[in-house]
N, C-alpha and C. Protein backbone atom coordinates (compact mmCIF):
# COMPACT_ATOMS: atom_id res chain seq x y z
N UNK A 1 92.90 113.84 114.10
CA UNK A 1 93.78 112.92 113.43
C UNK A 1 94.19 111.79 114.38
N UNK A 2 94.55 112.20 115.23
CA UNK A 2 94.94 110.94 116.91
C UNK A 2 94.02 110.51 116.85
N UNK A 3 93.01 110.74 117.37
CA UNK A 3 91.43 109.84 117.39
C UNK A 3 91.03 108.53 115.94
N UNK A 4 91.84 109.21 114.95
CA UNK A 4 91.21 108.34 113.84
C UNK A 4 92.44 107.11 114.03
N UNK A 5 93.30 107.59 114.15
CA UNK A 5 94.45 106.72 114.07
C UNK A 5 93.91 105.86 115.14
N UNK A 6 93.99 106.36 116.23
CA UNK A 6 93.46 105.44 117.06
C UNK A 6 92.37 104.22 116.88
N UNK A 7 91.22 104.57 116.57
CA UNK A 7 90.08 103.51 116.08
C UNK A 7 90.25 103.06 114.93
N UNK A 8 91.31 103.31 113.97
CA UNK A 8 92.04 102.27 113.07
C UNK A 8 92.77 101.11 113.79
N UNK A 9 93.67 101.58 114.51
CA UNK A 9 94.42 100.72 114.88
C UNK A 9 93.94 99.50 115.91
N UNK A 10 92.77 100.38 116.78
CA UNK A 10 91.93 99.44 117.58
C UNK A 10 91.08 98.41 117.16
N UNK A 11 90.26 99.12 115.87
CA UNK A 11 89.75 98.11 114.86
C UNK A 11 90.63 96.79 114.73
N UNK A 12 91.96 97.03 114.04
CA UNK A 12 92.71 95.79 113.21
C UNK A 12 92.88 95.38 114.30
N UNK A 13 93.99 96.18 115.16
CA UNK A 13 94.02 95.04 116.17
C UNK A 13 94.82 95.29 117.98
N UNK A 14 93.75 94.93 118.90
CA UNK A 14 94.01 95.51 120.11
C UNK A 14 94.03 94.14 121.05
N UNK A 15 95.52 94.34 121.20
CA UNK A 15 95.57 93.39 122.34
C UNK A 15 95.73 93.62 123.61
N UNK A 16 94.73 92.91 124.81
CA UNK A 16 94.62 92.77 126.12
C UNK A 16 96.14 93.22 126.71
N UNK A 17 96.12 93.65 127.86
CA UNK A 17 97.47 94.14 128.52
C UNK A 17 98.65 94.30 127.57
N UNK A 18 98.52 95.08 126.86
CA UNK A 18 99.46 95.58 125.53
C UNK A 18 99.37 97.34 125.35
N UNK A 19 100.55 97.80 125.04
CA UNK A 19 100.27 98.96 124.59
C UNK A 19 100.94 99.09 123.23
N UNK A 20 100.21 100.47 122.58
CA UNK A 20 100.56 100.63 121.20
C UNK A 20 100.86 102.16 121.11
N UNK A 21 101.04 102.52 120.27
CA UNK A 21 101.52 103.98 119.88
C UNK A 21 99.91 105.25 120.63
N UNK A 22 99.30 103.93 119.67
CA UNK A 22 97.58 104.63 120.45
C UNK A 22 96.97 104.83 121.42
N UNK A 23 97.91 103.94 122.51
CA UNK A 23 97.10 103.26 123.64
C UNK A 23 98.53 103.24 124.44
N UNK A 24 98.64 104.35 124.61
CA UNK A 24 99.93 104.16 126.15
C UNK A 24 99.88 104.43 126.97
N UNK A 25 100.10 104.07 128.25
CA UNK A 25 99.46 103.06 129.31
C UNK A 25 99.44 105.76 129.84
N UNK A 26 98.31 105.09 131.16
CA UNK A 26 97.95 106.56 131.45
C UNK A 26 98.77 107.32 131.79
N UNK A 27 99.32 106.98 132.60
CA UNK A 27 100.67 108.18 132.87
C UNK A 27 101.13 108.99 132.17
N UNK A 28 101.50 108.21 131.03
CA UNK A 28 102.18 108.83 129.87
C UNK A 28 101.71 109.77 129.02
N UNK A 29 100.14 109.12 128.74
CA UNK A 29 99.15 110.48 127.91
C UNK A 29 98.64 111.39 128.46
N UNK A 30 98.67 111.21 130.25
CA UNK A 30 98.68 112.49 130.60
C UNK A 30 99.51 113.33 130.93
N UNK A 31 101.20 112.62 130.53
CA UNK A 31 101.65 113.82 130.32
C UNK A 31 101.52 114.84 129.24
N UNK A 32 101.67 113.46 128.08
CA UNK A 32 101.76 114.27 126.88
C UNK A 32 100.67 115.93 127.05
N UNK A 33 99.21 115.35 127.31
CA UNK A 33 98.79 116.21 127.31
C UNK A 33 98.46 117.58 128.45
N UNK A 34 99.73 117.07 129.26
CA UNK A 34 100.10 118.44 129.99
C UNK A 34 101.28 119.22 129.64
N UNK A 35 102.42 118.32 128.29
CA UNK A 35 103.11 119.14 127.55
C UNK A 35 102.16 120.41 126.65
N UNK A 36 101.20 119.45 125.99
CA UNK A 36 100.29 119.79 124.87
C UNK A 36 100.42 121.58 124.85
N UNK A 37 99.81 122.02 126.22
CA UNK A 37 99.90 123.66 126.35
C UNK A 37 101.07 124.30 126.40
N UNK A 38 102.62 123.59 126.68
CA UNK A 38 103.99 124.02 126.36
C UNK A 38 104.04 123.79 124.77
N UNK A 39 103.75 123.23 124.18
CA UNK A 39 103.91 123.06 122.35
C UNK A 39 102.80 124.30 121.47
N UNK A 40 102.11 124.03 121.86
CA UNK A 40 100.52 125.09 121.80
C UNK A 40 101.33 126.57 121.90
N UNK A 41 101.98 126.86 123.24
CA UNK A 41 102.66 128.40 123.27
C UNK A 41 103.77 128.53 122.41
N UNK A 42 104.30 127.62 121.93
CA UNK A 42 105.27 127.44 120.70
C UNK A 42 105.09 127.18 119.77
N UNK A 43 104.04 127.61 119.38
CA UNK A 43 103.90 127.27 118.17
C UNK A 43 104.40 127.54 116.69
N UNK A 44 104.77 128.70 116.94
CA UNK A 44 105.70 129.14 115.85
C UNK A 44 106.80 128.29 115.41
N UNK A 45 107.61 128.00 116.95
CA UNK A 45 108.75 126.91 116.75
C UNK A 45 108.86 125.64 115.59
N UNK A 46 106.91 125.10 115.95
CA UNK A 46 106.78 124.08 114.84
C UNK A 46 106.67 124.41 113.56
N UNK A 47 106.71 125.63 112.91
CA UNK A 47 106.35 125.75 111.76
C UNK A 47 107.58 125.35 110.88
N UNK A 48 108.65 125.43 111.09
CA UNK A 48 109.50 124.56 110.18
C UNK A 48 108.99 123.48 110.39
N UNK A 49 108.76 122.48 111.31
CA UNK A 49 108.20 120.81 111.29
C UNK A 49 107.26 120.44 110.43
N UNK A 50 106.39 121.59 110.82
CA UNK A 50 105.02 121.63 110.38
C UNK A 50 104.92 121.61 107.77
N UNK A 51 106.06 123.00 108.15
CA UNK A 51 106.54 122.71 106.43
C UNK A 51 106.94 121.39 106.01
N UNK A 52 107.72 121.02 106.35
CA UNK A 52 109.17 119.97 106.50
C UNK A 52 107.87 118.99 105.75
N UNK A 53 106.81 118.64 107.05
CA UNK A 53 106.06 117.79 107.12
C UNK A 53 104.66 117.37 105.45
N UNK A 54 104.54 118.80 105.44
CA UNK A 54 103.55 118.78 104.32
C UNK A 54 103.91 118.58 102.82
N UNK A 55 105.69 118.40 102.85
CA UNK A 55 106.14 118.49 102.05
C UNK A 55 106.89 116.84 101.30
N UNK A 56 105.88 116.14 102.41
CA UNK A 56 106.70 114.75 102.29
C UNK A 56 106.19 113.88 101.64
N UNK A 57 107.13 112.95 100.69
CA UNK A 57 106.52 112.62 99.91
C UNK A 57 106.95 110.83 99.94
N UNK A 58 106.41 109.94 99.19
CA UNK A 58 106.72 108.38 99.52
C UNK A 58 105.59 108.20 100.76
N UNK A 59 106.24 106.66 100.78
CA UNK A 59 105.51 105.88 102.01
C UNK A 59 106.92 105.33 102.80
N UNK A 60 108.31 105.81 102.86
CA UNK A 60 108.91 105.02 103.15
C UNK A 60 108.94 105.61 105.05
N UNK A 61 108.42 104.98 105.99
CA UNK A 61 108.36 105.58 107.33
C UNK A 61 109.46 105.56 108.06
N UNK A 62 110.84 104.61 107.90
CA UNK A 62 112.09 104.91 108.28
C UNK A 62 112.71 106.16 107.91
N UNK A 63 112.79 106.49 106.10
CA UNK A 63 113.55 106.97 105.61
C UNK A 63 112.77 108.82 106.45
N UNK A 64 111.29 108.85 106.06
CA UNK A 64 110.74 110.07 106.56
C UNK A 64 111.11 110.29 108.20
N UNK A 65 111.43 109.63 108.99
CA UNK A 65 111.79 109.60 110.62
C UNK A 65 112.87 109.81 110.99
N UNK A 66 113.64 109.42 110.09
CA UNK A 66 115.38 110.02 109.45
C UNK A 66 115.31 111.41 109.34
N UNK A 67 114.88 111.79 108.13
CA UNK A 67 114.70 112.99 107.80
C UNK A 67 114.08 114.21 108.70
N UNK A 68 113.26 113.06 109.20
CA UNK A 68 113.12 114.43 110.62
C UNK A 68 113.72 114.40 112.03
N UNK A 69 115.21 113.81 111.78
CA UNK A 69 116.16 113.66 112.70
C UNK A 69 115.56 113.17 113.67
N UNK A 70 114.17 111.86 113.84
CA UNK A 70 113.58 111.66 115.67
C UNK A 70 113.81 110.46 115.65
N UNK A 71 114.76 109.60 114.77
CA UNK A 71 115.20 108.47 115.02
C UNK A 71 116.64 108.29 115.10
N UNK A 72 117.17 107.40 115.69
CA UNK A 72 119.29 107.25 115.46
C UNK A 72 118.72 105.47 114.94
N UNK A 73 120.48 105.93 114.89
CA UNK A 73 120.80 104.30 114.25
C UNK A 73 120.34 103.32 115.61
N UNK A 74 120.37 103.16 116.51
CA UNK A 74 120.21 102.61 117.37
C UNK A 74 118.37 102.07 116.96
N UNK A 75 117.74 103.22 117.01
CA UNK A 75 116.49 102.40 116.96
C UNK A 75 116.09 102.16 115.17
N UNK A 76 116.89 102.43 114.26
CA UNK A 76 117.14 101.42 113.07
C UNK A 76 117.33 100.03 113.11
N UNK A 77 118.46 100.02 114.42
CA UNK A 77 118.78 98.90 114.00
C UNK A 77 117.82 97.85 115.19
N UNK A 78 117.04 98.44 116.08
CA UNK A 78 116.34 97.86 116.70
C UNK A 78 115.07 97.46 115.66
N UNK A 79 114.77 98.00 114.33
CA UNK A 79 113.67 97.71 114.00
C UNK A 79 113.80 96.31 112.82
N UNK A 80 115.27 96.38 112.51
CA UNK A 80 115.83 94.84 112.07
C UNK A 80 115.48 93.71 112.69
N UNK A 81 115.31 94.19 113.96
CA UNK A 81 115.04 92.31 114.70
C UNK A 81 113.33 92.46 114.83
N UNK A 82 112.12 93.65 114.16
CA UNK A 82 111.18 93.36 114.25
C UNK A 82 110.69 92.53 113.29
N UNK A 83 109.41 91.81 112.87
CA UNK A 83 109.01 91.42 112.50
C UNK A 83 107.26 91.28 112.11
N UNK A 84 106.55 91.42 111.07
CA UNK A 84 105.42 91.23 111.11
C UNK A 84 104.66 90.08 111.69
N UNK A 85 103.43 89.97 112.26
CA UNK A 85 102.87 88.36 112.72
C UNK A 85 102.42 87.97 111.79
N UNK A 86 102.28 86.10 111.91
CA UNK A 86 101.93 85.61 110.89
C UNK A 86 100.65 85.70 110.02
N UNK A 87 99.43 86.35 111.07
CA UNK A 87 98.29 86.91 109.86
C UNK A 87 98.37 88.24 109.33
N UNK A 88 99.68 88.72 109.25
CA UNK A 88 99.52 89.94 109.07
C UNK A 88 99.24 91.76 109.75
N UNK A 89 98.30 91.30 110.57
CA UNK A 89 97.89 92.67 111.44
C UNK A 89 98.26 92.94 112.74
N UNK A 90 99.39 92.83 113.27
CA UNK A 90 100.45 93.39 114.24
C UNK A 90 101.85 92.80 113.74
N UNK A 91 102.29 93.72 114.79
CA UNK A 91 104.04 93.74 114.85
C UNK A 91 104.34 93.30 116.53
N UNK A 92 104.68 92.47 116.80
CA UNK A 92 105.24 92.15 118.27
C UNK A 92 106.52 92.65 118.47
N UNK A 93 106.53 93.46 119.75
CA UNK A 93 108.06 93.85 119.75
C UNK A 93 108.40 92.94 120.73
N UNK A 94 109.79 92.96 121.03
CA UNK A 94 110.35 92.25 121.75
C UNK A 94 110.40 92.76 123.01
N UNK A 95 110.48 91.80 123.92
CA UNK A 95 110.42 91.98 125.44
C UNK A 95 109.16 92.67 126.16
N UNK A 96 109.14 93.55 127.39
CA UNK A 96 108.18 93.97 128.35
C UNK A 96 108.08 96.00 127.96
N UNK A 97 106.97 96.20 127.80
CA UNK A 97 107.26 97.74 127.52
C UNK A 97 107.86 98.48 128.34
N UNK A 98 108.67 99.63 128.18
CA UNK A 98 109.20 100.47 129.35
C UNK A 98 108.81 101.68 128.63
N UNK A 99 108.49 102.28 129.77
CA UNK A 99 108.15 104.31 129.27
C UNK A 99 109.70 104.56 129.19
N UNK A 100 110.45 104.76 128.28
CA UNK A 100 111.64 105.37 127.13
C UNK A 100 111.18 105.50 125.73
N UNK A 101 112.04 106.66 125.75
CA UNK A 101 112.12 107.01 124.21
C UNK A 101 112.73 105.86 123.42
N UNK A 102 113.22 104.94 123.70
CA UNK A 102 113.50 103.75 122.36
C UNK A 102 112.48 103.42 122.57
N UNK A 103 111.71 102.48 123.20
CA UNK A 103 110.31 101.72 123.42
C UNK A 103 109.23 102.43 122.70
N UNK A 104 108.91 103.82 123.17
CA UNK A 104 108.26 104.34 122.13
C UNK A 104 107.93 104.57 120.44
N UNK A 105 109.68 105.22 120.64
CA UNK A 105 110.05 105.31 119.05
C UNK A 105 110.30 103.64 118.59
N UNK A 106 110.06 103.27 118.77
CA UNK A 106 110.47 101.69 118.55
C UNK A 106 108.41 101.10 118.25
N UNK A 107 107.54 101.94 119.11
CA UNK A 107 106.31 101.51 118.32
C UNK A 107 105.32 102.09 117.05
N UNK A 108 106.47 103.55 117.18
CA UNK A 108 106.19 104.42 115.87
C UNK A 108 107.02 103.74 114.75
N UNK A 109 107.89 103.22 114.67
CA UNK A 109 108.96 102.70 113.71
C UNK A 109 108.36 101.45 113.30
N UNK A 110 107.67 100.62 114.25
CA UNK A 110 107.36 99.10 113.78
C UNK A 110 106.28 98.85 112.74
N UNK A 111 105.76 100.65 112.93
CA UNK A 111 104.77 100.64 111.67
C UNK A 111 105.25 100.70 110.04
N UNK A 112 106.58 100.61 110.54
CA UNK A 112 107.13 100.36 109.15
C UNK A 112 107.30 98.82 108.60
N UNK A 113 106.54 98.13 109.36
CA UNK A 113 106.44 96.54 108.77
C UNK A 113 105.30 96.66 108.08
N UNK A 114 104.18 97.44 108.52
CA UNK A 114 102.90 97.30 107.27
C UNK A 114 103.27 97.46 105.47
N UNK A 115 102.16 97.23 105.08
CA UNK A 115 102.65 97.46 103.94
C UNK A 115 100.93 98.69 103.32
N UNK A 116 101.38 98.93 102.44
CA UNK A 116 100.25 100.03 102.10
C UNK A 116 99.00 99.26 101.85
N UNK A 117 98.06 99.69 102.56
CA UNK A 117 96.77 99.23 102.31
C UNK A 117 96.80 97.81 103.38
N UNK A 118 97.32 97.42 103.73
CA UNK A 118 97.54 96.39 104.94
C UNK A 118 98.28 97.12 106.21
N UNK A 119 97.62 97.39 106.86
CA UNK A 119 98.08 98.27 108.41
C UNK A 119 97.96 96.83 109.17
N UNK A 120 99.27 96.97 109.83
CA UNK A 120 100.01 96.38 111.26
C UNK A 120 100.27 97.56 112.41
N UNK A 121 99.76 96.53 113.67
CA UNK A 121 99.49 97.44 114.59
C UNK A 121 100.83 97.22 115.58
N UNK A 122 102.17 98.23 115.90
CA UNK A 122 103.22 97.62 116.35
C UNK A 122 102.30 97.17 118.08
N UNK A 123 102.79 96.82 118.82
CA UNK A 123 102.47 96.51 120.07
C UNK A 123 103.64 95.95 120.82
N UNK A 124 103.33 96.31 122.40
CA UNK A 124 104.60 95.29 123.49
C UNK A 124 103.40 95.07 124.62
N UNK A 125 104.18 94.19 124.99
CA UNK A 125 103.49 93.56 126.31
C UNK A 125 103.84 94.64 127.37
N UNK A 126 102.65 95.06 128.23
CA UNK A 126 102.47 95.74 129.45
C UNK A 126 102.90 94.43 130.58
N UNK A 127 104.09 95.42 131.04
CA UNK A 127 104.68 94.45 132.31
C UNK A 127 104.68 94.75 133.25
N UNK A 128 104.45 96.26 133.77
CA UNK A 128 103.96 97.03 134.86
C UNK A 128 102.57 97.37 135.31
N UNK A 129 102.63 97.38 136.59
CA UNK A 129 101.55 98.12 137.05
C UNK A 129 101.30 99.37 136.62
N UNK A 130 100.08 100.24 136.22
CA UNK A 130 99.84 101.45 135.69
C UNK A 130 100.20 102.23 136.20
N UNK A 131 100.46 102.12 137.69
CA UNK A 131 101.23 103.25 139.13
C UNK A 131 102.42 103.51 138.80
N UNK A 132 102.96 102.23 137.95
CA UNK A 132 104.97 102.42 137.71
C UNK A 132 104.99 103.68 137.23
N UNK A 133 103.83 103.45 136.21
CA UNK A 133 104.84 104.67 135.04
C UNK A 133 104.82 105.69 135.54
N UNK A 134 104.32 106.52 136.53
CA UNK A 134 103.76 107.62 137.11
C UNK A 134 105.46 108.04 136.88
N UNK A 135 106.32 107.37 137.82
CA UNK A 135 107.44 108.08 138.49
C UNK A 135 108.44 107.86 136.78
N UNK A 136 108.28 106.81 135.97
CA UNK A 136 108.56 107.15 135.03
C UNK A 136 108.34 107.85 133.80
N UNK A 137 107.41 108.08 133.67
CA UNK A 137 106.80 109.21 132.98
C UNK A 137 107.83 109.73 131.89
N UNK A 138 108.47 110.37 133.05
CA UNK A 138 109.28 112.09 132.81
C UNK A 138 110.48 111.23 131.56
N UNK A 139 110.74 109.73 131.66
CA UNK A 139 111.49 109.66 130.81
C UNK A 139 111.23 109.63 129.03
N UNK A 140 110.17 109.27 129.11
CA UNK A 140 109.90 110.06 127.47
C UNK A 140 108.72 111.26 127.26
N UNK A 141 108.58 111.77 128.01
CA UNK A 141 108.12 113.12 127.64
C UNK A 141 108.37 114.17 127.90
N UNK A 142 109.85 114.13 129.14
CA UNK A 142 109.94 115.63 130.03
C UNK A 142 110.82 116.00 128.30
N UNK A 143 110.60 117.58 129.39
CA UNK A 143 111.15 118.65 128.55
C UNK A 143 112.24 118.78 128.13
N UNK A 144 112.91 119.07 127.04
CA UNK A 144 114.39 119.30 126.93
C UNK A 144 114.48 120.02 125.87
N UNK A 145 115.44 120.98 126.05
CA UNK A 145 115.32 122.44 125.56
C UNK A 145 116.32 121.98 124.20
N UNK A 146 116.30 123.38 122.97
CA UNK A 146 116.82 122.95 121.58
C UNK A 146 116.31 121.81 120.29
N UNK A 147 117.06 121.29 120.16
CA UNK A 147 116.32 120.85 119.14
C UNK A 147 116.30 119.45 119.52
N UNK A 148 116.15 118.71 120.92
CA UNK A 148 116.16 117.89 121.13
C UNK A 148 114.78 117.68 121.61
N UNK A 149 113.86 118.54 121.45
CA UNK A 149 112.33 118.81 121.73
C UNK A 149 111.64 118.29 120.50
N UNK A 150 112.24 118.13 119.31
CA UNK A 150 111.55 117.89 118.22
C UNK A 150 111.28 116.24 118.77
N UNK A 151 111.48 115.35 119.57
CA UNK A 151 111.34 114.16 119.58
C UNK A 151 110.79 113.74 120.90
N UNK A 152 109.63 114.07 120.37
CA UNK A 152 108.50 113.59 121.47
C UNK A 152 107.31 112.97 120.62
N UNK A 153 106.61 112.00 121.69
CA UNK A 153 105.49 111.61 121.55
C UNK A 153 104.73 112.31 119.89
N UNK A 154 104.41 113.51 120.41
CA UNK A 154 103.89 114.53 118.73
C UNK A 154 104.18 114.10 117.81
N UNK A 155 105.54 114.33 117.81
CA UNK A 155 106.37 114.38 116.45
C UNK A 155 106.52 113.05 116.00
N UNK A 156 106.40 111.94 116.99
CA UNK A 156 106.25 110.99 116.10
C UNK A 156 105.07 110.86 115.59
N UNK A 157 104.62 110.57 115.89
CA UNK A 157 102.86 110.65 115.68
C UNK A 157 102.50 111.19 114.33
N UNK A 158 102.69 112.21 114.44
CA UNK A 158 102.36 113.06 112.79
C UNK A 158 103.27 112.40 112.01
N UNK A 159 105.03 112.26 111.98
CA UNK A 159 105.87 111.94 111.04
C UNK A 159 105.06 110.53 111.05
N UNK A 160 104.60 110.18 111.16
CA UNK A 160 103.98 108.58 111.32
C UNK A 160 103.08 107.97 110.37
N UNK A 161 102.22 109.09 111.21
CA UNK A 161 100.92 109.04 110.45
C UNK A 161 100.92 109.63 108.71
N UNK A 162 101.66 110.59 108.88
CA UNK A 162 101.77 111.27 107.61
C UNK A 162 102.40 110.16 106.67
N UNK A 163 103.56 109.79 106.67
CA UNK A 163 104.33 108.44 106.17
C UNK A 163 103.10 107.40 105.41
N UNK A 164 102.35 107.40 106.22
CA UNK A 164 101.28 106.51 106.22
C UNK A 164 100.33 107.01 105.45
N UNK A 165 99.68 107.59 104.84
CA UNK A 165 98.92 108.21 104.09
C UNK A 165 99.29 108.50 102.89
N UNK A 166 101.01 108.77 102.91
CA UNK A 166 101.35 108.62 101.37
C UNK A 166 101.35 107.27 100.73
C-alpha cells in the first residue's frame, strides 16, 4: 500500500529538494522502519485501529484524523493557512521542513486540499542537510508509551490513505 501511494504521488508530482509524506528525507524512514519491528510485536495493540479503520466511511480526511485522535486543533488550524497550487497538483506548505510531528502531520493533513479524483501532493521545502535529521529523528518517531503511540508516521499513513479511497 506505501509503495503505491508512493508512485502515485511521485507520478503527479515530485519536487527537487522537497519532501512529502512519501519521500521523507532518510533519517526518518529509517527510523520508522526500525520502529516497524516494535509495532509488528504489538500487534494486537493495533487491532482496535486496525477495526476503527475498516470501518470508515466518507472522504472527509480532517474529520477521519480527528476521529482517530492523531490530529489537535493546532494542526487544524495550521491546515487553514494551506492552500492548493494554481494547477492543481500540490499543496505548498509554508516555510522550511523540520522532522516534528506538526510538519509531518501537517503533510498528511494537506492532503485534505485534493479533491476526489484530483490528488494534490502536500510538500515543504528541504532546508537541511540529510546529516541534520539524524540527531533529529527521535522527534517524530521515538517511542512513547500509552496511547500517545497511536500517532506516528503509520497511523497517519493508513488514516490517510484510507480517507482517500473513500
Amino acid at each position: 500500500m506505501f509503495a503505491v501511494a508512493t508512485h502515485r504521488c511521485a507520478e503527479v508530482f515530485e519536487p527537487p529538494g522537497c519532501v512529502t509524506l512519501w519521500s521523507l528525507p532518510e533519517a526518518i524512514e529509517e527510523e520508522f522502519d526500525t520502529r516497524w519491528e516494535h509495532w509488528l510485536d504489538r500487534a494486537a495493540e493495533w487491532q482496535p485501529f486496525f477495526q476503527k479503520l475498516e470501518g470508515l466511511q466518507g472522504s472527509d480526511l480532517v474529520a477521519a484524523l480527528s476521529g482517530f485522535e492523531v490530529i489537535s486543533d493546532a494542526d487544524r488550524d495550521a491546515l487553514t493557512r494551506v492552500r492548493r497550487s494554481a494547477e492543481g497538483r500540490a499543496v505548498p506548505l509554508p516555510g522550511v521542513f523540520s522532522p516534528t510531528n506538526a510538519d509531518v502531520t501537517l503533510l498528511a493533513l494537506g492532503f485534505a486540499r485534493a479533491e476526489v479524483g484530483a490528488l494534490a501532493v502536500p510538500y515543504a521545502r528541504r532546508g537541511t542537510r540529510e546529516g541534520d535529521f539524524a540527531r533529529e529523528r527521535r522527534l517524530v518517531l521515538h517511542h512513547r508509551e500509552g496511547s500517545d503511540d497511536r500517532r506516528n508516521l503509520r497511523g497517519l499513513r493508513r488514516v490517510g490513505l484510507r480517507a482517500l479511497e473513500a
